[in-house]
N, C-alpha and C. Protein backbone atom coordinates (compact mmCIF):
# COMPACT_ATOMS: atom_id res chain seq x y z
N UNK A 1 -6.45 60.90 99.97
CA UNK A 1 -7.40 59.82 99.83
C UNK A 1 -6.89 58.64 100.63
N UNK A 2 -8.29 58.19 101.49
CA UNK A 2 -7.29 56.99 102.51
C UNK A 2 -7.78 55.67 101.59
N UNK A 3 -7.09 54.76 101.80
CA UNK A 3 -7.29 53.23 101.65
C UNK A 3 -8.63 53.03 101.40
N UNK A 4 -9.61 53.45 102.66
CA UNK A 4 -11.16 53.09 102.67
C UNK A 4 -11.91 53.52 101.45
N UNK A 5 -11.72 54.84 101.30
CA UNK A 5 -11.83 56.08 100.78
C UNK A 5 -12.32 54.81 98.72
N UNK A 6 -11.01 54.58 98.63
CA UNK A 6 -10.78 53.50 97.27
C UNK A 6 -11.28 52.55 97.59
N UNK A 7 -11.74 51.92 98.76
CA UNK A 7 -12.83 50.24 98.67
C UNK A 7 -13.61 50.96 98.22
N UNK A 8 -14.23 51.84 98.96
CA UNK A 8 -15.74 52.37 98.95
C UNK A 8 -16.56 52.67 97.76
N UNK A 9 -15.34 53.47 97.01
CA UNK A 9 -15.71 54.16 95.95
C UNK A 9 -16.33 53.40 94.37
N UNK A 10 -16.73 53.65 93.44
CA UNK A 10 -16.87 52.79 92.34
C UNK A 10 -15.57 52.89 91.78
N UNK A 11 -15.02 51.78 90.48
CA UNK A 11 -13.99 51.41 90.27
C UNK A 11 -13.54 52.49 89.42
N UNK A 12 -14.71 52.92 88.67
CA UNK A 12 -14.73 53.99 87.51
C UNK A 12 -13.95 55.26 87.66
N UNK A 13 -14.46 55.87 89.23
CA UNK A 13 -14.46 56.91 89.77
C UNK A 13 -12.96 56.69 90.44
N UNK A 14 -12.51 55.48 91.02
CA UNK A 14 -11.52 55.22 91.51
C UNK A 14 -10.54 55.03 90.32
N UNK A 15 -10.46 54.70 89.25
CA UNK A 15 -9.05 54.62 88.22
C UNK A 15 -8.87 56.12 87.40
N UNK A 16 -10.30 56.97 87.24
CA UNK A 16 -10.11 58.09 87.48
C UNK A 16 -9.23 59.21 87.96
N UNK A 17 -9.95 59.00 89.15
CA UNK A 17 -8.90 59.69 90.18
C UNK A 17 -7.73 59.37 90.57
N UNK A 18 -7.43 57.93 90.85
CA UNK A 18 -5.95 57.82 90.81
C UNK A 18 -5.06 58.42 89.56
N UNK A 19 -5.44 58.21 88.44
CA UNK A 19 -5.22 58.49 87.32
C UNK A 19 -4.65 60.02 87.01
N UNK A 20 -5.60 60.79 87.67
CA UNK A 20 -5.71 62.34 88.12
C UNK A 20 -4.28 62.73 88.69
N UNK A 21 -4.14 61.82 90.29
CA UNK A 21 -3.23 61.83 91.38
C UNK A 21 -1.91 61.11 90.41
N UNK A 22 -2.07 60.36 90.04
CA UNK A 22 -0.67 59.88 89.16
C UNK A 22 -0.13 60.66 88.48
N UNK A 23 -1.31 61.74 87.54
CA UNK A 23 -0.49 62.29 86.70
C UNK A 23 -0.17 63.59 87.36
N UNK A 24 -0.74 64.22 87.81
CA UNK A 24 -0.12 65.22 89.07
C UNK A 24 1.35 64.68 89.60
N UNK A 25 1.30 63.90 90.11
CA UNK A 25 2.53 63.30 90.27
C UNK A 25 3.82 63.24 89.61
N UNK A 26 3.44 62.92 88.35
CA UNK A 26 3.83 62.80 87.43
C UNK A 26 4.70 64.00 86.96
N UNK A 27 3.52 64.96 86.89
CA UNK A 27 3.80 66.55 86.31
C UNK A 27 4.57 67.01 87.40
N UNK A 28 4.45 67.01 88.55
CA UNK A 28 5.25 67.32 90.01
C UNK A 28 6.80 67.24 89.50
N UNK A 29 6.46 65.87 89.84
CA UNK A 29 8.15 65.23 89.74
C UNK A 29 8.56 65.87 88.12
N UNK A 30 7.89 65.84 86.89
CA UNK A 30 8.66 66.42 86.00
C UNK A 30 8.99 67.83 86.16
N UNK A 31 8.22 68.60 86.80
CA UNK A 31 8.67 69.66 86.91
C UNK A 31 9.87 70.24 87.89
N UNK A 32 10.05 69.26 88.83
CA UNK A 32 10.94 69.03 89.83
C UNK A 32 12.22 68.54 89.24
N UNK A 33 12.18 67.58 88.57
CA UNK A 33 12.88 67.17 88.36
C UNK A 33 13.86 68.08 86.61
N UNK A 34 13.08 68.86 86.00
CA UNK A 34 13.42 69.71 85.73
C UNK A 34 14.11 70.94 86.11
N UNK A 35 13.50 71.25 87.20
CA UNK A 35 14.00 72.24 88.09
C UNK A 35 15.08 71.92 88.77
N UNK A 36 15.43 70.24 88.78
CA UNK A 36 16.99 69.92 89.55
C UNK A 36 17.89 70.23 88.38
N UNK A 37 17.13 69.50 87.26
CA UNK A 37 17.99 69.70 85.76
C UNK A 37 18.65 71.04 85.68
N UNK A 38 17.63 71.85 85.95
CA UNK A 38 17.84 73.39 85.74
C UNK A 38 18.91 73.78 86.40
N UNK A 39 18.81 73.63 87.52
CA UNK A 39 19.86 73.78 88.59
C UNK A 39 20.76 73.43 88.17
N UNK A 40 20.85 72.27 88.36
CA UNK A 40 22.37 71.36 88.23
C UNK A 40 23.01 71.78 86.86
N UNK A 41 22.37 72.50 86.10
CA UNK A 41 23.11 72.79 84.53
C UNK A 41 23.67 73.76 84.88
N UNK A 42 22.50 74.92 86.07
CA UNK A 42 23.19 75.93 86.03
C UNK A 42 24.43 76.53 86.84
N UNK A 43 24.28 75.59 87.91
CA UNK A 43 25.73 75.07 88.85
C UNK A 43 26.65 74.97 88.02
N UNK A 44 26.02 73.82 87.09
CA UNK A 44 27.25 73.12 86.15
C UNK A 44 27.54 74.16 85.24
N UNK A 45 27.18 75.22 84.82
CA UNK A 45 27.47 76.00 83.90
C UNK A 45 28.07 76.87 84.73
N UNK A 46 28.04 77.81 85.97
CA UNK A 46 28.55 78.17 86.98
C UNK A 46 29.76 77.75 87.54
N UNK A 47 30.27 76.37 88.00
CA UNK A 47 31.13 75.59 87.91
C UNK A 47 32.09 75.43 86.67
N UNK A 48 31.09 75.47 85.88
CA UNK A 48 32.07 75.51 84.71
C UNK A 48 33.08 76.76 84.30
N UNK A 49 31.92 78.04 84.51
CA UNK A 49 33.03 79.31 84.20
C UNK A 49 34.17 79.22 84.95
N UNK A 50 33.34 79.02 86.62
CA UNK A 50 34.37 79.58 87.23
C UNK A 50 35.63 78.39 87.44
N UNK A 51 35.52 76.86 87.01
CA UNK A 51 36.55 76.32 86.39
C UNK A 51 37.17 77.24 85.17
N UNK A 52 36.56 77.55 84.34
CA UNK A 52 37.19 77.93 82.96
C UNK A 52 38.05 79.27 83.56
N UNK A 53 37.40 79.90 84.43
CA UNK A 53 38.26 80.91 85.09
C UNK A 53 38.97 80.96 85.64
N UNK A 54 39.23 79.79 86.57
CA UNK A 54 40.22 79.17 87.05
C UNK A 54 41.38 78.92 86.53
N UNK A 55 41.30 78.21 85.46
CA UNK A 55 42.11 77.73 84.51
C UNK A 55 42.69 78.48 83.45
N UNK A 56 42.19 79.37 82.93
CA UNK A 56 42.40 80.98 82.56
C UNK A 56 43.42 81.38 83.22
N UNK A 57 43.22 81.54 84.97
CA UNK A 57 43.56 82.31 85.97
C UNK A 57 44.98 81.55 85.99
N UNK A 58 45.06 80.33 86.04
CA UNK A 58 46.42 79.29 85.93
C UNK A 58 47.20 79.20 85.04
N UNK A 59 46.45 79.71 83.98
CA UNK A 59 47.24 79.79 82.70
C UNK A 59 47.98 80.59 82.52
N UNK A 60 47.03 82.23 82.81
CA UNK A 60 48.21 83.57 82.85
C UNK A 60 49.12 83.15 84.41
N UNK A 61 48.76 82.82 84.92
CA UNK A 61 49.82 82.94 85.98
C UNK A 61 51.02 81.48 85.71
N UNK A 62 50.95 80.61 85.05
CA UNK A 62 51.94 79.78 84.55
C UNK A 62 52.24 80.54 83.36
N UNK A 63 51.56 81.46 82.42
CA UNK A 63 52.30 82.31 81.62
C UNK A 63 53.50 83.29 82.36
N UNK A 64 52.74 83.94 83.13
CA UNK A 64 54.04 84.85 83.99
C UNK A 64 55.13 84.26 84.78
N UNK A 65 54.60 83.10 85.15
CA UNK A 65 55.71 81.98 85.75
C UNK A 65 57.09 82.00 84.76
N UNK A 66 56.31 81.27 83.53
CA UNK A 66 56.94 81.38 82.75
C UNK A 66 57.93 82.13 82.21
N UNK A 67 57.37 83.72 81.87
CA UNK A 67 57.89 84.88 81.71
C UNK A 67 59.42 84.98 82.68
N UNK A 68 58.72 84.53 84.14
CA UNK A 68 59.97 85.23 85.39
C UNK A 68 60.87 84.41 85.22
N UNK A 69 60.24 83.14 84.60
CA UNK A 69 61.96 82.26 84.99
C UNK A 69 62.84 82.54 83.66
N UNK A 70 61.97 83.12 82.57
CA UNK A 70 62.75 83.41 81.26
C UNK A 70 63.86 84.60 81.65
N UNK A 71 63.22 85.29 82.12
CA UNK A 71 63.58 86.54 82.77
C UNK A 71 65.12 86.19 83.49
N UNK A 72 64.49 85.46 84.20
CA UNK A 72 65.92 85.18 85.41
C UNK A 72 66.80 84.48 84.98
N UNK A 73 66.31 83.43 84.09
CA UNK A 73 67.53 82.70 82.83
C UNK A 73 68.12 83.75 82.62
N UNK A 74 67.62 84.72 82.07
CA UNK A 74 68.60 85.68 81.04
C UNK A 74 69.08 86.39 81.91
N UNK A 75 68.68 86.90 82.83
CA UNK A 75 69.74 87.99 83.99
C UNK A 75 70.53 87.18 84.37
N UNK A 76 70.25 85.62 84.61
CA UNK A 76 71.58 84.88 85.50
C UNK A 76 72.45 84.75 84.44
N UNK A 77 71.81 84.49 83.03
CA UNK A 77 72.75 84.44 81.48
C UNK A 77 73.94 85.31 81.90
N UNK A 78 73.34 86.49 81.99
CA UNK A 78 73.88 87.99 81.77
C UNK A 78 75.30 87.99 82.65
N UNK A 79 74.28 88.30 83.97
CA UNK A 79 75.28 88.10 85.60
C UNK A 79 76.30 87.07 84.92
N UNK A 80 76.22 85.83 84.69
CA UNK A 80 77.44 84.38 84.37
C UNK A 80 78.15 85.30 83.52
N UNK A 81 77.65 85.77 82.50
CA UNK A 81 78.78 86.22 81.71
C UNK A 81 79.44 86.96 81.38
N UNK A 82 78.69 88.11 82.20
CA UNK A 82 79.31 89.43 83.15
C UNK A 82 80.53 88.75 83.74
N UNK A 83 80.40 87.82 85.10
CA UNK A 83 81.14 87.09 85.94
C UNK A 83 82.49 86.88 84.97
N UNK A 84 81.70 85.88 83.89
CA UNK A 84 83.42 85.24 83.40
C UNK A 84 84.01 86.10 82.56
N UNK A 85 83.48 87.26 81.96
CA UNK A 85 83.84 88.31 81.23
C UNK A 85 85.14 88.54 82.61
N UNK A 86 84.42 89.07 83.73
CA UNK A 86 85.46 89.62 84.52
C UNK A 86 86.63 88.73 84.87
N UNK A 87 85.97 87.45 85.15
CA UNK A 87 87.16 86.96 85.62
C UNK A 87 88.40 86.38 84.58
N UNK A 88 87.91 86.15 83.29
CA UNK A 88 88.72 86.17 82.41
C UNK A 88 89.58 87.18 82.40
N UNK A 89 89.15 88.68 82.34
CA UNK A 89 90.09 89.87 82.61
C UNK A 89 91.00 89.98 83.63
N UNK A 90 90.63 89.24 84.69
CA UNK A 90 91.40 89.61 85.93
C UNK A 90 92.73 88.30 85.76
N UNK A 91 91.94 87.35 85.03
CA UNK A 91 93.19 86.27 84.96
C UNK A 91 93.79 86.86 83.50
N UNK A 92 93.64 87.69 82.84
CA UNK A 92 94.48 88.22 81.60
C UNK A 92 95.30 89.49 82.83
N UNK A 93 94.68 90.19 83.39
CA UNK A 93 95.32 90.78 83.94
C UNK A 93 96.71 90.57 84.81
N UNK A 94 96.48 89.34 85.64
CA UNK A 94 97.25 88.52 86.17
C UNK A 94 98.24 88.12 85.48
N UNK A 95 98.05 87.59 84.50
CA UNK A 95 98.86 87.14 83.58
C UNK A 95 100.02 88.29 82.69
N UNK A 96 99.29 88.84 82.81
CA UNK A 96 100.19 90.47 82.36
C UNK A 96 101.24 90.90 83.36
N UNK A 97 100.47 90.93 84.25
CA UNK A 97 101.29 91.24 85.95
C UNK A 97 102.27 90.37 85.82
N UNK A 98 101.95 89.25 85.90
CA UNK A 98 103.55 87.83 85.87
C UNK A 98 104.27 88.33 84.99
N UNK A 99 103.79 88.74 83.51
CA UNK A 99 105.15 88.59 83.03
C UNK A 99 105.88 90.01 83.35
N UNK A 100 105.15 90.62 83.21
CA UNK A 100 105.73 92.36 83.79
C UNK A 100 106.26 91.98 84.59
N UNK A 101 106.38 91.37 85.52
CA UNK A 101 107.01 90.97 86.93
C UNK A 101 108.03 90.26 86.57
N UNK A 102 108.11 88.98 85.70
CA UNK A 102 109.24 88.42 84.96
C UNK A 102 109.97 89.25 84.76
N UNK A 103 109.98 90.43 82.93
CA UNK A 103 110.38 91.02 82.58
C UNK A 103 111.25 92.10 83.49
N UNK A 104 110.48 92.09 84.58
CA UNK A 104 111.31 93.34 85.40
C UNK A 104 112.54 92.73 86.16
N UNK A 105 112.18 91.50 86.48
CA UNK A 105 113.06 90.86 87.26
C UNK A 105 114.63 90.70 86.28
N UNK A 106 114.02 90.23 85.43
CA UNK A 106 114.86 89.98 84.10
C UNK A 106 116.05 91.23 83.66
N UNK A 107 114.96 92.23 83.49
CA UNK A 107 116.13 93.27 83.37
C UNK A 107 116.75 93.60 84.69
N UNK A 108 116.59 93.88 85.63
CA UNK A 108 116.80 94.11 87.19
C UNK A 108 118.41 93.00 86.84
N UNK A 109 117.79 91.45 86.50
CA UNK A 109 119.27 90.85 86.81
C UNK A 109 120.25 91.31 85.44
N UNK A 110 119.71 92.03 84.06
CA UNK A 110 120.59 92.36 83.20
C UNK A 110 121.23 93.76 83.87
N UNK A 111 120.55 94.50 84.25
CA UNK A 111 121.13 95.80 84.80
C UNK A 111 122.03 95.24 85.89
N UNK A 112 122.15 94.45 86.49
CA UNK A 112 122.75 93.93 87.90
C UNK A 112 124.33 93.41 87.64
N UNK A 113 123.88 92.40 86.36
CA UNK A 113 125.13 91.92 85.55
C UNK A 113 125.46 93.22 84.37
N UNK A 114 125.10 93.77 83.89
CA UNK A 114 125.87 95.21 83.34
C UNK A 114 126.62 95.77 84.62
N UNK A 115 126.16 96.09 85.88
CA UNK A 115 126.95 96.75 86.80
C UNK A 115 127.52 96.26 87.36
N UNK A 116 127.61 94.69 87.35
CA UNK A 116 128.99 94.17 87.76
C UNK A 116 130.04 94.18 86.96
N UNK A 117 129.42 93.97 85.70
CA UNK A 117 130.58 94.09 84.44
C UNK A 117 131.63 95.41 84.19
N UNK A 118 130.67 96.49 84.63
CA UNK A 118 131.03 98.16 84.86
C UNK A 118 132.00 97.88 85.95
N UNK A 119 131.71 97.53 87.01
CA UNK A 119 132.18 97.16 88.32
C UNK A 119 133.29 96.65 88.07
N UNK A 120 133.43 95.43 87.16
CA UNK A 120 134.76 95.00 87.31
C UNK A 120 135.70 95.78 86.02
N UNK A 121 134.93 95.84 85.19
CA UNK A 121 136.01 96.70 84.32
C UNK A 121 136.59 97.80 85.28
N UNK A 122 135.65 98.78 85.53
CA UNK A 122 136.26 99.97 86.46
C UNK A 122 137.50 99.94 87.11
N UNK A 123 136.91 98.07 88.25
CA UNK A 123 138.29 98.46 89.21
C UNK A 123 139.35 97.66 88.45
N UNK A 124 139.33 97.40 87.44
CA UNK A 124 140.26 96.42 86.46
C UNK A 124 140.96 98.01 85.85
N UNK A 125 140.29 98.50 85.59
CA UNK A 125 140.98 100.32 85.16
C UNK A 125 141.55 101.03 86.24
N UNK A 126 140.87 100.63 87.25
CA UNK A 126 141.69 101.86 88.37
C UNK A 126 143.21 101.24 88.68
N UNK A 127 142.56 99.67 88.81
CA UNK A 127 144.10 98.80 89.31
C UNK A 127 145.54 99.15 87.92
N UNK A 128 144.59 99.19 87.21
CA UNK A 128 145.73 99.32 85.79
C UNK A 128 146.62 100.82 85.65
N UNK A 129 145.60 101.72 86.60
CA UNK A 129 146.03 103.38 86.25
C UNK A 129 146.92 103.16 87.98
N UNK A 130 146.41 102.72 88.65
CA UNK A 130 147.41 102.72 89.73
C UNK A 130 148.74 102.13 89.94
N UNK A 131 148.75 101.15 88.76
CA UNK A 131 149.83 100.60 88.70
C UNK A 131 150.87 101.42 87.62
N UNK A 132 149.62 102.15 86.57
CA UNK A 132 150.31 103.10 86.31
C UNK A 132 150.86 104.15 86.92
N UNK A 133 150.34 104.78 88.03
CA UNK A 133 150.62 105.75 88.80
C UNK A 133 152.17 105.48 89.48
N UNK A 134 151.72 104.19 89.91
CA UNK A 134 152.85 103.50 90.59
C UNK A 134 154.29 103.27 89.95
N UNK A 135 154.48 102.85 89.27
CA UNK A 135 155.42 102.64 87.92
C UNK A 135 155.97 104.11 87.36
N UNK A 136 154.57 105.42 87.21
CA UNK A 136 155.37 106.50 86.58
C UNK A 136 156.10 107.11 88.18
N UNK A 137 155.33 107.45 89.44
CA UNK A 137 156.28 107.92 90.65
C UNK A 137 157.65 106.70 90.77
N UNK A 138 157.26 105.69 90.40
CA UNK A 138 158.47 104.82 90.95
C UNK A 138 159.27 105.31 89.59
N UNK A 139 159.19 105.30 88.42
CA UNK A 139 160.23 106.07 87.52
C UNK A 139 160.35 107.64 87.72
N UNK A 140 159.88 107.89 88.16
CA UNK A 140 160.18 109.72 89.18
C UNK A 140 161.37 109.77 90.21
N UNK A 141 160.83 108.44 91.11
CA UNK A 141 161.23 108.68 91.94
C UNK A 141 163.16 107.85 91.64
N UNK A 142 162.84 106.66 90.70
CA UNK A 142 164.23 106.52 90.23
C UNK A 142 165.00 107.59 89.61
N UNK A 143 164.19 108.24 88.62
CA UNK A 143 164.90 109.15 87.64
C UNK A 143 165.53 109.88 89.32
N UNK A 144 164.82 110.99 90.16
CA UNK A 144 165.48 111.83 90.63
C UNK A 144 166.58 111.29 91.36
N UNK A 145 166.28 109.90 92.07
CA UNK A 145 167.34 109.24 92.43
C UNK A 145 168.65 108.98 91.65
N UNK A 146 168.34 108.92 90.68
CA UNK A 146 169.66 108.89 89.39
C UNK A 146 170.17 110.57 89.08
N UNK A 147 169.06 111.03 89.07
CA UNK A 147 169.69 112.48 88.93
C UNK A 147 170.52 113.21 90.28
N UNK A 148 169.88 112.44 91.38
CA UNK A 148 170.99 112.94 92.34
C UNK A 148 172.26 112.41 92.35
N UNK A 149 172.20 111.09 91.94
CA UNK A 149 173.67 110.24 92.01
C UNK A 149 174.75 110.79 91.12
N UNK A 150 173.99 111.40 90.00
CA UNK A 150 174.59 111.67 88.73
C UNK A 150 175.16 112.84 89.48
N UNK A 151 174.45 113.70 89.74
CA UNK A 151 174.61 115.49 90.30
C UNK A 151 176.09 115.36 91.74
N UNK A 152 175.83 114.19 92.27
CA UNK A 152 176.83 114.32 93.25
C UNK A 152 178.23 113.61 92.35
N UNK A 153 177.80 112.57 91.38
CA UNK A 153 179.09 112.06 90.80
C UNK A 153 179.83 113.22 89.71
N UNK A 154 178.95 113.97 89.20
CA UNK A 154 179.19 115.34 88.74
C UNK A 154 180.24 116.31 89.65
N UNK A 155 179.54 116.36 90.77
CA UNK A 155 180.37 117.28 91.90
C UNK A 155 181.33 116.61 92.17
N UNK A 156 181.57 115.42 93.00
CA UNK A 156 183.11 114.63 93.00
C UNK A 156 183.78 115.02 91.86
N UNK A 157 183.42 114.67 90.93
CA UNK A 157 184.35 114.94 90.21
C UNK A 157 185.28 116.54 89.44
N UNK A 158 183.72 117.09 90.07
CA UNK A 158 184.35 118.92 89.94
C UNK A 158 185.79 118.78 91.05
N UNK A 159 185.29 118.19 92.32
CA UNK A 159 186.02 118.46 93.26
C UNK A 159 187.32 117.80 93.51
N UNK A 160 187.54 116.54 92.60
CA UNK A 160 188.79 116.37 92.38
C UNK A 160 189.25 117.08 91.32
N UNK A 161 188.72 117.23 90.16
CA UNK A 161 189.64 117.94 89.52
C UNK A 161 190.13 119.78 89.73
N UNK A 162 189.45 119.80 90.52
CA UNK A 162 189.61 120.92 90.99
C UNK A 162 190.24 120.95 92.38
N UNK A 163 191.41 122.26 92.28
CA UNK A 163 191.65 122.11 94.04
C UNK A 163 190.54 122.96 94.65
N UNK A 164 190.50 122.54 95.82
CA UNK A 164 189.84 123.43 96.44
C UNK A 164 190.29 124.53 97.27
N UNK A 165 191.54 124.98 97.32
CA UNK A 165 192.13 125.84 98.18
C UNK A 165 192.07 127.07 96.48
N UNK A 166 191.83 126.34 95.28
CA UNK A 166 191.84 127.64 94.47
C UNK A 166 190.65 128.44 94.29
N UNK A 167 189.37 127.27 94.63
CA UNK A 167 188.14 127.13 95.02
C UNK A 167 187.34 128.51 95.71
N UNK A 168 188.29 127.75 96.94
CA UNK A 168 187.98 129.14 97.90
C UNK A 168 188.43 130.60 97.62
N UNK A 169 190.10 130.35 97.74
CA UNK A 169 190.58 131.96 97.36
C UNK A 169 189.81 132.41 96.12
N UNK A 170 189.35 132.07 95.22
CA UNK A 170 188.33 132.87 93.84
C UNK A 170 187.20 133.12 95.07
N UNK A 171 186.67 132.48 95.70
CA UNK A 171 185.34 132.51 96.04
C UNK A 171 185.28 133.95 97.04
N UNK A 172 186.35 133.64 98.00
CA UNK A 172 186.54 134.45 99.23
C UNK A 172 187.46 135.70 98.79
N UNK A 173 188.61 135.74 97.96
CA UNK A 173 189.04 136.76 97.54
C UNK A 173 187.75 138.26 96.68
N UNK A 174 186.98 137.19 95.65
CA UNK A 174 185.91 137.87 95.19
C UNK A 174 184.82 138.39 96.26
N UNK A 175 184.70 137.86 97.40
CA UNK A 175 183.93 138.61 98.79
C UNK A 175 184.87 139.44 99.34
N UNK A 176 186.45 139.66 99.27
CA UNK A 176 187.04 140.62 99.87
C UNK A 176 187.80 140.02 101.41
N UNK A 177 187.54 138.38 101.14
CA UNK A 177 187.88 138.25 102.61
C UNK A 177 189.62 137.85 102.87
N UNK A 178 189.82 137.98 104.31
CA UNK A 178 191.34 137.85 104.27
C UNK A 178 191.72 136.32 104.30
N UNK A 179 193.00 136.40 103.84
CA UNK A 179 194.23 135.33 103.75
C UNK A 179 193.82 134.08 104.98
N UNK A 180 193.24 134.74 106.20
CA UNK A 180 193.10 134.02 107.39
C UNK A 180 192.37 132.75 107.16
N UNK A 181 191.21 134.04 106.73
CA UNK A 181 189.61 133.31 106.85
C UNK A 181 189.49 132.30 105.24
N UNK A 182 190.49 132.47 104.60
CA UNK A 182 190.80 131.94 103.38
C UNK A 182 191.34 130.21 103.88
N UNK A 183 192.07 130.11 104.42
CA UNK A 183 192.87 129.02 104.91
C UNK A 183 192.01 128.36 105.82
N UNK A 184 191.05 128.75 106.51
CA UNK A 184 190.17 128.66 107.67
C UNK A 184 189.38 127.31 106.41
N UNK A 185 188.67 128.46 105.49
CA UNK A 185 187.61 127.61 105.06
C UNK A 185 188.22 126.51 104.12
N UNK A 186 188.95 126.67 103.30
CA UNK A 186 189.83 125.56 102.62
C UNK A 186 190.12 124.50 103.74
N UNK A 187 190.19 124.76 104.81
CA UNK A 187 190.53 123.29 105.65
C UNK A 187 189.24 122.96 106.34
N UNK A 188 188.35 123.47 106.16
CA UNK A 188 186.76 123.00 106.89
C UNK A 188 186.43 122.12 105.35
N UNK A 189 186.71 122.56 104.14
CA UNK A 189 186.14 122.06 102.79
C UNK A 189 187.04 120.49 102.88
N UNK A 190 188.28 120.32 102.83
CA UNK A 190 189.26 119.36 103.03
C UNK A 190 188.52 118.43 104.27
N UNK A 191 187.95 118.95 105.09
CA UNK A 191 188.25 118.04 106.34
C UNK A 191 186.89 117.41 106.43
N UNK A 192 185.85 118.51 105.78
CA UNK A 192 184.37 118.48 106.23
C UNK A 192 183.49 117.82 105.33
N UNK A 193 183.71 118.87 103.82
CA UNK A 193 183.15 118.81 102.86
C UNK A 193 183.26 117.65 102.04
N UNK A 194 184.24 117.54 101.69
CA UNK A 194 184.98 116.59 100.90
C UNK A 194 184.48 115.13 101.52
N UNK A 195 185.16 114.57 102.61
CA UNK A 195 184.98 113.70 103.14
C UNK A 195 183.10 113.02 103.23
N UNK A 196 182.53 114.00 102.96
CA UNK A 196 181.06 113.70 103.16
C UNK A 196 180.55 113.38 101.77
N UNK A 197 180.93 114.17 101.11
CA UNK A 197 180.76 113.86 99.16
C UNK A 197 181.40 112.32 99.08
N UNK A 198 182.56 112.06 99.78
CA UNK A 198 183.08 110.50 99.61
C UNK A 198 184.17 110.82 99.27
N UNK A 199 184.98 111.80 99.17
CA UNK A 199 186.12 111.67 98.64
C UNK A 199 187.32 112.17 99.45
């Protein structure tokens, strides 16, 4: 309807019809504007799941977040105390080792000082038996020395008190030998014998 259209017309016919066109209008836009309503709720309800799904979706996955780092707390728990479990052992172990190592050293220097002690007693015994040794040949060797002195002061004295020209003739008469060889040796005994005994 143009401009003219409404001079022209009667007023009756004209508040009418606008009236008509208004509420058409009217009904338009409400129905339009319903239909944005509609929409937009159902976006918004659309939007909304797939927020709510979203957030769902964030939730289990900050749940499992959750879960892994619980997880890895407790394995690194584990691993740490695995770790100091061991290394506590290895420093008990260590510590065992030192003194075993002490202890060995320890006896090493008691066995060391026992075998010096052995050591010196020993040659404190050998020196004592050698001096024994020494002492009984040196009284051996005096005794036979005395027993020879004795044995020849024995014989001097056979040989002075004894002649020796009677000496011989028993000796040489009992072999059968003559008067000659009798006189022979009585003056080799006088000249030879005698004189060498000391007398």
């Amino acid at each position: 309807m143009s401009d003219q259209d409404i001079h022209t017309r009667p007023t009756a016919e004209i508040d009418t019809r606008s009236v008509a066109i208004l509420t058409d209008l009217i009904q338009s836009n409400h129905r339009e504007t319903k239909e944005a309503i509609r929409v937009i709720r159902e976006e918004s309800a659309r939007r909304g799941a797939e927020t709510k799904e979203a957030l769902e979706t964030l939730a289990r996955a900050d749940h499992r977040l959750f879960e892994a780092h619980s997880q890895l707390e407790t394995k690194v728990d584990g691993k740490l105390e695995a770790l100091a479990d061991r290394v506590k052992k290895l420093e008990d172990d260590r510590t065992s080792m030192q003194t075993t190592v002490r202890e060995g050293f320890a006896e090493n220097r008691r066995s060391v000082d026992e075998l010096k002690e052995t050591f010196k007693s020993t040659e404190k015994a050998m020196v004592v038996h050698v001096e024994q040794m020494q002492s009984t040949l040196t009284s051996a060797a005096e005794a036979e020395a005395i027993a020879r002195l004795e044995w020849s002061n024995k014989m001097a004295e056979v040989a002075r008190n004894v002649d020796a020209k009677q000496i011989a003739k028993v000796v040489l008469y009992s072999m059968g030998a003559g008067a000659f060889v009798v006189g022979t040796i009585v003056a080799i005994v006088k000249s030879v014998i005698l004189p060498l005994m000391g007398h």
